[in-house]
C-alpha atoms as a PDB file:
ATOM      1  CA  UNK A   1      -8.105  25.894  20.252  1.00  0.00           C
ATOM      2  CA  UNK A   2      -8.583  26.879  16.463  1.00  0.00           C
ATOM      3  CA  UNK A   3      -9.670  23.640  14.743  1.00  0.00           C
ATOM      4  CA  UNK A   4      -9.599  23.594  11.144  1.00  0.00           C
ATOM      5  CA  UNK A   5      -9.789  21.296   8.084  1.00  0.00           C
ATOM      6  CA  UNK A   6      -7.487  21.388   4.849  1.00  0.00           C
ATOM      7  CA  UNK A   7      -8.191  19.813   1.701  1.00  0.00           C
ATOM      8  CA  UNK A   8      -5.302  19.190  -1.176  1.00  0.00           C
ATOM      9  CA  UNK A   9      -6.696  18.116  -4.166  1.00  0.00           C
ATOM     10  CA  UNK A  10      -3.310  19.446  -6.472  1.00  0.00           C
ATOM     11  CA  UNK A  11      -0.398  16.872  -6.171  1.00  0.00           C
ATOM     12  CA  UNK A  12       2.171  19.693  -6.736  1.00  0.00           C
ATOM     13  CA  UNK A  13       0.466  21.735  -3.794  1.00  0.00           C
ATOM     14  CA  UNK A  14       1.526  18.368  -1.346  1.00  0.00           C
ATOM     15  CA  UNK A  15       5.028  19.140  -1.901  1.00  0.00           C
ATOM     16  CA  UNK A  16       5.113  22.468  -0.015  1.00  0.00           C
ATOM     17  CA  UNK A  17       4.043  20.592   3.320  1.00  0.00           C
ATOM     18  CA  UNK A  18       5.739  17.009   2.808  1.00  0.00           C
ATOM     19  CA  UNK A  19       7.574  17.440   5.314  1.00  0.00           C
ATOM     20  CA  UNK A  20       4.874  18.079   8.284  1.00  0.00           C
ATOM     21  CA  UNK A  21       2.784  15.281   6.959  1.00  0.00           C
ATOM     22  CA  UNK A  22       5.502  12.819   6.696  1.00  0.00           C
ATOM     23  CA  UNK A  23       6.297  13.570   9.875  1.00  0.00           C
ATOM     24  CA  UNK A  24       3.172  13.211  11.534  1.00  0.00           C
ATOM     25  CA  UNK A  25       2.491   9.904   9.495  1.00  0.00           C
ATOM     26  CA  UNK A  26       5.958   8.499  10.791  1.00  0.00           C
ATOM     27  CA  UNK A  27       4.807   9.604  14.406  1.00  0.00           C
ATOM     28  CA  UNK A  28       1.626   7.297  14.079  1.00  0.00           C
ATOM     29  CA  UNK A  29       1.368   5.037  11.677  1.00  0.00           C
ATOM     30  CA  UNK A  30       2.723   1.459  11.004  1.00  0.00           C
ATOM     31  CA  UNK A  31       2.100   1.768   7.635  1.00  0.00           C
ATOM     32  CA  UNK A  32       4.974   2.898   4.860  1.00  0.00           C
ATOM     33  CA  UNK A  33       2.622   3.242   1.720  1.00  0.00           C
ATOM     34  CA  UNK A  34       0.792   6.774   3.005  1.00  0.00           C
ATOM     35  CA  UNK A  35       3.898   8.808   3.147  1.00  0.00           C
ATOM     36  CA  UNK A  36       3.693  11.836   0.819  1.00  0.00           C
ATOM     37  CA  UNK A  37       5.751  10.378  -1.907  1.00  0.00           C
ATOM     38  CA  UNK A  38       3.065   7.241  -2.347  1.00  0.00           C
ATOM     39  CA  UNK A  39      -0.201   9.918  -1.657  1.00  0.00           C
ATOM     40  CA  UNK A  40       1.404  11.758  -4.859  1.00  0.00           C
ATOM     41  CA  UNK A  41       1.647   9.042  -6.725  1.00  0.00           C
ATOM     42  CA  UNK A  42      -2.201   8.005  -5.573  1.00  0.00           C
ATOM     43  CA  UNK A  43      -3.745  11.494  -6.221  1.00  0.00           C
ATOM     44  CA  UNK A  44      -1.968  11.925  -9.808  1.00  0.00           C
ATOM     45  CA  UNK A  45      -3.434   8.313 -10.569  1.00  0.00           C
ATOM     46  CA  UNK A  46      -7.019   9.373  -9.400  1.00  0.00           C
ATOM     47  CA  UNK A  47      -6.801  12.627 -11.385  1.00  0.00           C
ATOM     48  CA  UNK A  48      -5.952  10.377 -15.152  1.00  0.00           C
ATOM     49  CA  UNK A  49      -9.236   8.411 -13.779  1.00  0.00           C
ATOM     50  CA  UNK A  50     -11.237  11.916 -13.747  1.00  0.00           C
ATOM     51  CA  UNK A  51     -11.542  11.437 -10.126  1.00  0.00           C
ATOM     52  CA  UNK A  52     -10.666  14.250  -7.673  1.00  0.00           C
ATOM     53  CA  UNK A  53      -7.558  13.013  -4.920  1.00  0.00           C
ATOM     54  CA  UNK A  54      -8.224  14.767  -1.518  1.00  0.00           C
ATOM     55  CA  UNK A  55      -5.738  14.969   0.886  1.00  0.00           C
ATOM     56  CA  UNK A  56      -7.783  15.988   4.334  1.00  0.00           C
ATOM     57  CA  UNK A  57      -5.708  17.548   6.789  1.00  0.00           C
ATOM     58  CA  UNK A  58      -6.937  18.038  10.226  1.00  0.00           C
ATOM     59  CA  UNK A  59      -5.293  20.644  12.652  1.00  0.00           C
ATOM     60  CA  UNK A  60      -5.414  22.328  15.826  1.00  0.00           C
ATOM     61  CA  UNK A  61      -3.727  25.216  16.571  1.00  0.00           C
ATOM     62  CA  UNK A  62      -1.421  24.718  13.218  1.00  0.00           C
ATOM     63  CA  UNK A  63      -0.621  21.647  14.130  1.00  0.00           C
ATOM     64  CA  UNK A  64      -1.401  18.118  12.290  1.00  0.00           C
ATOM     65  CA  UNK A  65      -3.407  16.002  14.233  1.00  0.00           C
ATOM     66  CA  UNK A  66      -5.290  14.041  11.437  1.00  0.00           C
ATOM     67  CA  UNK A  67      -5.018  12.799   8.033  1.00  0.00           C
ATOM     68  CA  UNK A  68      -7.364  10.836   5.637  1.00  0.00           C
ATOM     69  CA  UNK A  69      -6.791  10.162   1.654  1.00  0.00           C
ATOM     70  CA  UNK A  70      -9.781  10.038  -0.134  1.00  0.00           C
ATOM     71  CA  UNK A  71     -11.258  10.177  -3.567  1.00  0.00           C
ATOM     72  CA  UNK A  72     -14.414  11.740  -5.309  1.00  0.00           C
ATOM     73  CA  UNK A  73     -16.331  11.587  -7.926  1.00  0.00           C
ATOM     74  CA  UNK A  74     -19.572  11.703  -9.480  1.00  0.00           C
ATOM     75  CA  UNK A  75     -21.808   9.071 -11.606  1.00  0.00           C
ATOM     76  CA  UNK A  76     -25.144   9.128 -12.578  1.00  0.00           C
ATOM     77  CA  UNK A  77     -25.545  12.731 -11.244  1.00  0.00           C
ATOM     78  CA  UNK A  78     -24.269  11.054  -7.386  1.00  0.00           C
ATOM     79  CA  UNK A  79     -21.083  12.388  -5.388  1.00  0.00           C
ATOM     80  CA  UNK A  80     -19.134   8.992  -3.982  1.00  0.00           C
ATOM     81  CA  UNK A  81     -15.976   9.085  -1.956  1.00  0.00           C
ATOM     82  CA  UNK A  82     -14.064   6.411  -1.232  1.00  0.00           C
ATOM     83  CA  UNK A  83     -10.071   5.500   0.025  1.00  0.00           C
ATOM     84  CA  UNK A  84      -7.270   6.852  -2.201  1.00  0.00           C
ATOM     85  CA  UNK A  85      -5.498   3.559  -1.824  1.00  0.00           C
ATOM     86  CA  UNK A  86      -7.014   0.207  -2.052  1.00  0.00           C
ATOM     87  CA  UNK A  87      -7.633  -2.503   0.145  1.00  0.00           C
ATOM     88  CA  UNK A  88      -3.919  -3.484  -0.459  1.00  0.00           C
ATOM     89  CA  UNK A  89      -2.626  -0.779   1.091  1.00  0.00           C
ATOM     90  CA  UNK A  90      -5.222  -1.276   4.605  1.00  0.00           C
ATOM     91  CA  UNK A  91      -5.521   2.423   4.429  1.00  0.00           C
ATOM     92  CA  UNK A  92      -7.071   4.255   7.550  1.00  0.00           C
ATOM     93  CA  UNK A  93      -7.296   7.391   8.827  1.00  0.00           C
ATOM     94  CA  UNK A  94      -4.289   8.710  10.972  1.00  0.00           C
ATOM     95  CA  UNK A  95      -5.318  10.496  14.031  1.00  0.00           C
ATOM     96  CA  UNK A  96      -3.986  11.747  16.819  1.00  0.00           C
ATOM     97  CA  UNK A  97      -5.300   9.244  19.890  1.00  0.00           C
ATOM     98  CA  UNK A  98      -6.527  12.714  22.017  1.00  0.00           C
ATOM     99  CA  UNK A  99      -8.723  14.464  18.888  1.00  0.00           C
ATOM    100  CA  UNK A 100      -9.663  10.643  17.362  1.00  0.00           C
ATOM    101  CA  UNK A 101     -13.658  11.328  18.022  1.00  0.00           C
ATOM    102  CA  UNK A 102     -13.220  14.690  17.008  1.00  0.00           C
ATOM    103  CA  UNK A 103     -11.191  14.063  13.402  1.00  0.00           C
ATOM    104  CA  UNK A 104     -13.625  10.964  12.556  1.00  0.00           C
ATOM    105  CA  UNK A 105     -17.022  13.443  13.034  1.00  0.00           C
ATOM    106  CA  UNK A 106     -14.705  16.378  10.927  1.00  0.00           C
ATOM    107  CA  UNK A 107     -14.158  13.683   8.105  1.00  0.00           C
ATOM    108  CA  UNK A 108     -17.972  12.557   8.131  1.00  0.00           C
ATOM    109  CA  UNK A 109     -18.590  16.196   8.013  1.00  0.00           C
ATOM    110  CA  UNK A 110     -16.583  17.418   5.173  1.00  0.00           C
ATOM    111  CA  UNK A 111     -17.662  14.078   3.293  1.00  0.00           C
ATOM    112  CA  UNK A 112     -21.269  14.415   3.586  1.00  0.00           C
ATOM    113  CA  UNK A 113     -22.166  18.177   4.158  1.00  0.00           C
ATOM    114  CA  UNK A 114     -19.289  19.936   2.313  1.00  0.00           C
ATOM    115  CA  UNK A 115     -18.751  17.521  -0.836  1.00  0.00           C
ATOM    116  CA  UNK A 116     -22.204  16.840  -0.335  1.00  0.00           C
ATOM    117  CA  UNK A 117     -21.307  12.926  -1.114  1.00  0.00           C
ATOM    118  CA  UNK A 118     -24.405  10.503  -0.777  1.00  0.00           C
ATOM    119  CA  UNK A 119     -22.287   7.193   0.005  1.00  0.00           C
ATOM    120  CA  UNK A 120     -18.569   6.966   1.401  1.00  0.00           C
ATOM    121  CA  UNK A 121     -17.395   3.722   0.973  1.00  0.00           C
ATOM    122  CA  UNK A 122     -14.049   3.357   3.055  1.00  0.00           C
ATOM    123  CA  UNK A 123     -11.231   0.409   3.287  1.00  0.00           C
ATOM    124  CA  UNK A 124     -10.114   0.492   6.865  1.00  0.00           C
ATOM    125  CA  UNK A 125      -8.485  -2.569   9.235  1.00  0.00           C
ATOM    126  CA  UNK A 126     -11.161  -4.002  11.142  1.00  0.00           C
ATOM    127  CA  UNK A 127      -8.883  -4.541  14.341  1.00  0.00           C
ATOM    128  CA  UNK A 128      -7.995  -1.251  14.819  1.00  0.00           C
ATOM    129  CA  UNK A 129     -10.424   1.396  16.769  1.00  0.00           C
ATOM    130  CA  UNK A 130     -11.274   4.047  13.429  1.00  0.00           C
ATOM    131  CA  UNK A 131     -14.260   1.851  12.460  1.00  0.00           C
ATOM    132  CA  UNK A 132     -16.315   1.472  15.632  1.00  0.00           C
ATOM    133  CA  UNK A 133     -15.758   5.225  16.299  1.00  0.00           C
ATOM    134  CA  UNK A 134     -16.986   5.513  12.853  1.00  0.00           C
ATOM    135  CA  UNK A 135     -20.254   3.254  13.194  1.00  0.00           C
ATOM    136  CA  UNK A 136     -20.940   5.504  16.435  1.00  0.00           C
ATOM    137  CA  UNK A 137     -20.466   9.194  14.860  1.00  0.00           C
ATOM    138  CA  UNK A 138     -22.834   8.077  12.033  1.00  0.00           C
ATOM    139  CA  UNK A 139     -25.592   6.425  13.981  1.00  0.00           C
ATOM    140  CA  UNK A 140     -24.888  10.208  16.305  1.00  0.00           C
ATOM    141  CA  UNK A 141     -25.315  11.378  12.805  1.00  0.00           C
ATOM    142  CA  UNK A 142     -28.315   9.539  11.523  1.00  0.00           C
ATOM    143  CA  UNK A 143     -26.066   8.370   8.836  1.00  0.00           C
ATOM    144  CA  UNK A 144     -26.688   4.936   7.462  1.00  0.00           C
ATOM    145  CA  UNK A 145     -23.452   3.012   8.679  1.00  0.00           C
ATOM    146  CA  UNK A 146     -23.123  -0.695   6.892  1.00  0.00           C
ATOM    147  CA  UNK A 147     -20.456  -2.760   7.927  1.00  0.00           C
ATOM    148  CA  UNK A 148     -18.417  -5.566   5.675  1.00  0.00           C
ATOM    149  CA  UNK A 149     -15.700  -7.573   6.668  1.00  0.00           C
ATOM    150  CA  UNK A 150     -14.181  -9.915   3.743  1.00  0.00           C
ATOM    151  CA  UNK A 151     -11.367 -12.001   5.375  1.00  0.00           C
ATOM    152  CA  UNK A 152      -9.793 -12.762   1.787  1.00  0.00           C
ATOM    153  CA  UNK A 153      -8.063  -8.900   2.051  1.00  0.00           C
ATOM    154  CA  UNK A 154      -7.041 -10.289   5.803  1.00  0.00           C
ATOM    155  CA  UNK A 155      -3.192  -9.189   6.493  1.00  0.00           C
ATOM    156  CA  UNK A 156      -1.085 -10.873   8.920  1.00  0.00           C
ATOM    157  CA  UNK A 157       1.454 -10.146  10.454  1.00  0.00           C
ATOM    158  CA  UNK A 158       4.412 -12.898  10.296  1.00  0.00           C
ATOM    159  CA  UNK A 159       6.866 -12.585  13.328  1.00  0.00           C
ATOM    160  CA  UNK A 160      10.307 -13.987  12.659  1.00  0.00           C
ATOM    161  CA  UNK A 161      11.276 -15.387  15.688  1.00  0.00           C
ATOM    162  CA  UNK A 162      13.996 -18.079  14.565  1.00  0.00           C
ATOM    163  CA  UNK A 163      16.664 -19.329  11.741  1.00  0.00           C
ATOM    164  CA  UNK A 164      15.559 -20.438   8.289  1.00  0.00           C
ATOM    165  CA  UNK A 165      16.342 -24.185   9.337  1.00  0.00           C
ATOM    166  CA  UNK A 166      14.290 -24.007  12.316  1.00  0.00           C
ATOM    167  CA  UNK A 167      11.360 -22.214  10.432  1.00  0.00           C
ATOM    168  CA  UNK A 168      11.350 -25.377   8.053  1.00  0.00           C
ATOM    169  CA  UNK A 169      11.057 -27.424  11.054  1.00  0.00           C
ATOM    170  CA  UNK A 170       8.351 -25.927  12.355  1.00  0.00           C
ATOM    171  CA  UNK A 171       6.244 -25.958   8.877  1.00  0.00           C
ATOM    172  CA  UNK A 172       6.665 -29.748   9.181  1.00  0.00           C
ATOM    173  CA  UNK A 173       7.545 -32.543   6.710  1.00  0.00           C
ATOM    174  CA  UNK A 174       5.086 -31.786   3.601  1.00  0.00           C
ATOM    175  CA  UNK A 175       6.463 -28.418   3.422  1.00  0.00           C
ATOM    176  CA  UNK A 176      10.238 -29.494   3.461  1.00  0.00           C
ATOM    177  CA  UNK A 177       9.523 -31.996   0.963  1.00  0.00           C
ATOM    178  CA  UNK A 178       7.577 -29.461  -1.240  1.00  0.00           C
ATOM    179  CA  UNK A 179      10.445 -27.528  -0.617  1.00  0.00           C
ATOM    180  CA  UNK A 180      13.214 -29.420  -1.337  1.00  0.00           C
ATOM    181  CA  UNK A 181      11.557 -31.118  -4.524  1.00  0.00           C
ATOM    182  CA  UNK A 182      10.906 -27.494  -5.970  1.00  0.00           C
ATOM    183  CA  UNK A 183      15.157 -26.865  -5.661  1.00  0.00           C
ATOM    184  CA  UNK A 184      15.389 -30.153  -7.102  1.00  0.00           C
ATOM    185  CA  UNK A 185      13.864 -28.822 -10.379  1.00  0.00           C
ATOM    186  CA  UNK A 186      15.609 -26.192  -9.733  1.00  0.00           C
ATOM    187  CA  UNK A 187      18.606 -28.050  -9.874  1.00  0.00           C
ATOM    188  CA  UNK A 188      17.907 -29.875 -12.974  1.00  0.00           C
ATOM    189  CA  UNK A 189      17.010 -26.369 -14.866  1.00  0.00           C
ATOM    190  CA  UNK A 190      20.442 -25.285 -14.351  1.00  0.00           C
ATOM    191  CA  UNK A 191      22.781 -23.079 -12.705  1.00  0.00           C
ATOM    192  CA  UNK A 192      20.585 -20.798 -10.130  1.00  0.00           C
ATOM    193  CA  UNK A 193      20.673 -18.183  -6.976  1.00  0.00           C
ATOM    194  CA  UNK A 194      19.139 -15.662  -5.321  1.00  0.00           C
ATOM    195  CA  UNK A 195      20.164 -12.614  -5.062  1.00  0.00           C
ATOM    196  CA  UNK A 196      18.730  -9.824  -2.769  1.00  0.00           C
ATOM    197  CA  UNK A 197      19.644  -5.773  -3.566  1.00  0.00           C
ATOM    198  CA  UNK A 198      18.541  -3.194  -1.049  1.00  0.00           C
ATOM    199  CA  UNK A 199      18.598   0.982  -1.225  1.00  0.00           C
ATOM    200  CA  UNK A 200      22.451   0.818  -1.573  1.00  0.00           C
ATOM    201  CA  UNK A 201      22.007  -0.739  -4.959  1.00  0.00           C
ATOM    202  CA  UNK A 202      21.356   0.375  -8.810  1.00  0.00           C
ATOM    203  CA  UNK A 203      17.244   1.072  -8.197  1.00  0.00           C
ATOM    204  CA  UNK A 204      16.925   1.815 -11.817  1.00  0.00           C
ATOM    205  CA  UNK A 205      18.315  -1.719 -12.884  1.00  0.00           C
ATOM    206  CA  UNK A 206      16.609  -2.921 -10.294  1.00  0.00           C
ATOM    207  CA  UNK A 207      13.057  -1.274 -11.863  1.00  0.00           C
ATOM    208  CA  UNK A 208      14.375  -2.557 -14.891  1.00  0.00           C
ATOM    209  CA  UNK A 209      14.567  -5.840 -13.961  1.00  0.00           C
ATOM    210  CA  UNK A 210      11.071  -6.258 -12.021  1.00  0.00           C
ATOM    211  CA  UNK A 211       9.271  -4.897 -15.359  1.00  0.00           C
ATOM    212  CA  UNK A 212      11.093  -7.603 -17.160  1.00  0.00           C
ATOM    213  CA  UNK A 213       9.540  -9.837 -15.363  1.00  0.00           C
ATOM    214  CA  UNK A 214       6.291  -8.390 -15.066  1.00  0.00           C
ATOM    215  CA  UNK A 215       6.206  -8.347 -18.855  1.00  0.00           C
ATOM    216  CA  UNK A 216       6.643 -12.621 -19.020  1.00  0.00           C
ATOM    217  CA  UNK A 217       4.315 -12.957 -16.250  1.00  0.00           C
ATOM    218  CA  UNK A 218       0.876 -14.304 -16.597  1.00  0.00           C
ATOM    219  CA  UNK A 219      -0.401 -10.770 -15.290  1.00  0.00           C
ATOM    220  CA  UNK A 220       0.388  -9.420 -18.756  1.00  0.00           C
ATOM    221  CA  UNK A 221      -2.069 -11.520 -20.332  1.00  0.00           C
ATOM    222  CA  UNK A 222      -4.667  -9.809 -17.747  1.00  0.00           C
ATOM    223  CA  UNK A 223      -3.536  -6.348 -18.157  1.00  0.00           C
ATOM    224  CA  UNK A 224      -3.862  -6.497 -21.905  1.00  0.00           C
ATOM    225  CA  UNK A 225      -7.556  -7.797 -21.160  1.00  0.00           C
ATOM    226  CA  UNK A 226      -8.483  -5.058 -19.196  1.00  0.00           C
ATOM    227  CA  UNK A 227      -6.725  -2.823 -21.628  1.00  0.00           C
ATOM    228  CA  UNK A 228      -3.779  -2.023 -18.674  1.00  0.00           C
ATOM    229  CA  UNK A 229      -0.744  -0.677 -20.230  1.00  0.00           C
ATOM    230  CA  UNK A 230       1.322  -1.332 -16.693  1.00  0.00           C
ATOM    231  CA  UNK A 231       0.688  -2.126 -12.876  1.00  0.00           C
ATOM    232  CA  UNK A 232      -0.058   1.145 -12.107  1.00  0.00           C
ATOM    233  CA  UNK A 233       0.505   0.221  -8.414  1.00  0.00           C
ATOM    234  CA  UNK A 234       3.745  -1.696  -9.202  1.00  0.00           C
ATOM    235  CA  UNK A 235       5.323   1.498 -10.807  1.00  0.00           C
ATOM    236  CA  UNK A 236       3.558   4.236  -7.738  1.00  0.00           C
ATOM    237  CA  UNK A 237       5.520   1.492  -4.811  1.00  0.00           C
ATOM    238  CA  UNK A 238       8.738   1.196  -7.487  1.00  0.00           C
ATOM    239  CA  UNK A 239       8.800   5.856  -7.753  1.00  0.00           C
ATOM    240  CA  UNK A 240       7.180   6.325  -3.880  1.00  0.00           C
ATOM    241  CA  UNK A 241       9.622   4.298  -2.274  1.00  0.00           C
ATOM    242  CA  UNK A 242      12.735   5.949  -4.833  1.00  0.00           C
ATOM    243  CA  UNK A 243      11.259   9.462  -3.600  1.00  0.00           C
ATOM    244  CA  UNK A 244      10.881   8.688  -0.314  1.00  0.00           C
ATOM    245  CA  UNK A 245      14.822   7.249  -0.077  1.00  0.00           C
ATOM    246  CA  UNK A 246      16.841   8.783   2.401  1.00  0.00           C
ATOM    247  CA  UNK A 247      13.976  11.105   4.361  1.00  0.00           C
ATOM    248  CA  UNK A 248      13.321   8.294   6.955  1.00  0.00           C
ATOM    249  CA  UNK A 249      15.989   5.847   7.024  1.00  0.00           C
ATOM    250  CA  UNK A 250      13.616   3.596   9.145  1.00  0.00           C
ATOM    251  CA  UNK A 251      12.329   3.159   5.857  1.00  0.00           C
ATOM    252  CA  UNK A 252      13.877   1.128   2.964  1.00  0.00           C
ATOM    253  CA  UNK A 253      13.110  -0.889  -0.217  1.00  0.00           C
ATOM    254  CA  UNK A 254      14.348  -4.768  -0.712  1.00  0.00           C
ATOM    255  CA  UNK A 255      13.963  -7.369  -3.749  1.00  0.00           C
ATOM    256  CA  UNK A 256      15.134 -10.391  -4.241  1.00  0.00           C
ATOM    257  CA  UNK A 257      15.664 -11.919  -7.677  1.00  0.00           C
ATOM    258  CA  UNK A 258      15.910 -15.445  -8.617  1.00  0.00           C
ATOM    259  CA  UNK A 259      17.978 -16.053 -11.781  1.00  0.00           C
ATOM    260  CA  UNK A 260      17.905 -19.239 -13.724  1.00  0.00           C
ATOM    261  CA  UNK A 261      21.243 -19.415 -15.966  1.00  0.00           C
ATOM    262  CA  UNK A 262      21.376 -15.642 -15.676  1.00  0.00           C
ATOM    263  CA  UNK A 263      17.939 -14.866 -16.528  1.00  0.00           C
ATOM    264  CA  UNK A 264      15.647 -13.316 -13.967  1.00  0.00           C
ATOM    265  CA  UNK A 265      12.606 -15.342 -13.343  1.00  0.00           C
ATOM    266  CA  UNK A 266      11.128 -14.619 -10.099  1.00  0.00           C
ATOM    267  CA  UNK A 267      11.198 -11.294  -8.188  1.00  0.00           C
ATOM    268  CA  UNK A 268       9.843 -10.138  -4.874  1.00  0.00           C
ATOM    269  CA  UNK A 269       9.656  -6.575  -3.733  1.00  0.00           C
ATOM    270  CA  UNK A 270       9.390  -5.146   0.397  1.00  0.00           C
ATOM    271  CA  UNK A 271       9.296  -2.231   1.671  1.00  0.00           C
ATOM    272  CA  UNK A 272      10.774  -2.532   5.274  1.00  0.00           C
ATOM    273  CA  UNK A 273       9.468  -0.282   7.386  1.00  0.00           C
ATOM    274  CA  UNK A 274      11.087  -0.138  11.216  1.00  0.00           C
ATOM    275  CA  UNK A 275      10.801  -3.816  12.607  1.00  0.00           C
ATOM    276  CA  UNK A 276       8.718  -4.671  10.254  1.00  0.00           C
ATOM    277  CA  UNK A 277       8.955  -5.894   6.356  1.00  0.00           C
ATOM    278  CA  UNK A 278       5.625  -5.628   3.765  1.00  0.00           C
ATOM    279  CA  UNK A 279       5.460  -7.897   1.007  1.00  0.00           C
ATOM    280  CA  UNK A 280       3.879  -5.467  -2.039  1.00  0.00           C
ATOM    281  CA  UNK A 281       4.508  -7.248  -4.838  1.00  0.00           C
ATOM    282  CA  UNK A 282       5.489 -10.365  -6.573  1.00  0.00           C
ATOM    283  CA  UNK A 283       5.912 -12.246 -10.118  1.00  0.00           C
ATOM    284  CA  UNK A 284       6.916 -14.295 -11.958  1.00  0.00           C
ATOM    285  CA  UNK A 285       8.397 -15.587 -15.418  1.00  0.00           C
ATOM    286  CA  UNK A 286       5.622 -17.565 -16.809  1.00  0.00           C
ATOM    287  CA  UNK A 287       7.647 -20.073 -18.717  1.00  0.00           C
ATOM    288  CA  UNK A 288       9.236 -21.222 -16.068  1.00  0.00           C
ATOM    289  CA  UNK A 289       5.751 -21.826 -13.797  1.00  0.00           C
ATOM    290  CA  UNK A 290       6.312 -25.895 -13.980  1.00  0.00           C
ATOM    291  CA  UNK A 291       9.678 -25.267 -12.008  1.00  0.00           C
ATOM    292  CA  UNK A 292       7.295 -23.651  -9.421  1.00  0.00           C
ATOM    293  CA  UNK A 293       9.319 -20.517  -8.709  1.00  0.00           C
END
């Protein structure tokens, strides 16, 4: 078997091999945020930081059989790598269950002997088996291995299992009273709805919309702060998941918009991937926070 490693740092140079990565990522991974459309969007971001984006294929024989997204970059005359995408994203490595040893020790490898990095700090899912194999290739390694779990970046899975009126029996009386007294100012406000557009609809009205929002929230306030001219990661899900349209139709963007007297107050944006539907992101009009939207 010929094993070998490739790394992409150049965005444009991703595009010639989309396809074979996407395809291996759909084969393995529950996850819609790593296919090549979002790593694009994550390596062009990491290059306007002054950061370099590596895209670290694995293969055997020609063939994929693991991925990780990383970052590098050097400070005070250090090399540090890290995950492309944040803890938001639960990014991991995606390996092939038969070479999983083998692509963990070729990552640790490339990391610390050929970027010559002296700390990797990583965001993976604590549940899943990447991190133990991890811990045991760098003890093999005499690499210092430190462990952190934080259980405030904790995802969860929510299985829908019943109707909406049975859900709000199950949550119990405080939450259909919370409920129902939130419509009732609802109610009072004016004329409302909600209103829910998937991939078949206008995606640049609906971009248009979500930034709207976004721009009355209470995050703008923050961004301005931090000197933030957008949500970077808003706009990489809103052009990813536009990109990505049509290539896997397992896959598929969702919002729903609440509108007060025909103005948009509340949006929330999925990305349905399969069986499953992520929540990535979520706002709302700030003058309207009393109504609790």
């Amino acid at each position: 078997m010929e094993f070998s490693i490739l790394a992409i740092s150049d965005p444009n140079r991703l595009s010639k091999i989309e396809k074979d990565v996407d395809l291996f990522i759909n084969s393995l991974s529950e996850s819609p945020f790593i296919f090549s459309a979002f790593t694009r969007q994550a390596m062009r971001r990491s290059l306007s930081r002054g950061h370099t984006p590596l895209l670290v294929i694995i293969t055997v024989d020609r063939k994929i059989i693991g991925l990780a997204q990383l970052t590098a970059r050097k400070s005070f005359g250090l090399r540090f790598a890290g995950s492309m995408f944040g803890y938001a994203y639960s990014p991991d490595f995606i390996v092939d269950d038969r070479y999983r040893e083998a692509c963990i020790k070729a990552v640790l490898d490339f990391s610390f002997k050929k970027l010559k990095c002296e700390c990797v700090s990583l965001y993976m899912p604590a549940e899943l088996p990447n991190p133990k194999i991890l811990g045991q290739k760098c003890k093999e390694s005499k690499i210092h291995f430190r462990k952190k779990e934080t259980s405030y970046i904790a995802h969860r899975i929510i299985p829908v299992d019943c109707s909406w009126n049975d859900f709000r029996e199950k949550r119990g009386r405080n939450f259909r009273r919370r409920f129902k007294k939130i419509v009732q100012h609802l109610n009072k406000a004016g004329q409302w709805r909600i209103i829910r557009v998937d991939d078949g609809g206008n995606m640049q009205d609906v971009s248009e919309r979500i930034l709207a929002v976004e721009r009355m929230s209470w995050k703008e306030e923050w961004r301005t702060s931090k000197k933030a001219a957008a949500d970077e990661d808003l706009l990489s899900i809103l052009a990813g998941s536009q990109s990505q349209a049509g290539k896997f139709p397992e896959l598929r963007q969702i919002v729903w918009f609440l509108e007060l007297n025909g103005q948009t107050i509340v949006y929330t944006l999925a990305l349905q991937y399969g069986r499953i539907a992520f929540i990535a992101k979520t706002s709302y009009d700030n003058r309207y926070k009393m109504l609790y939207p």
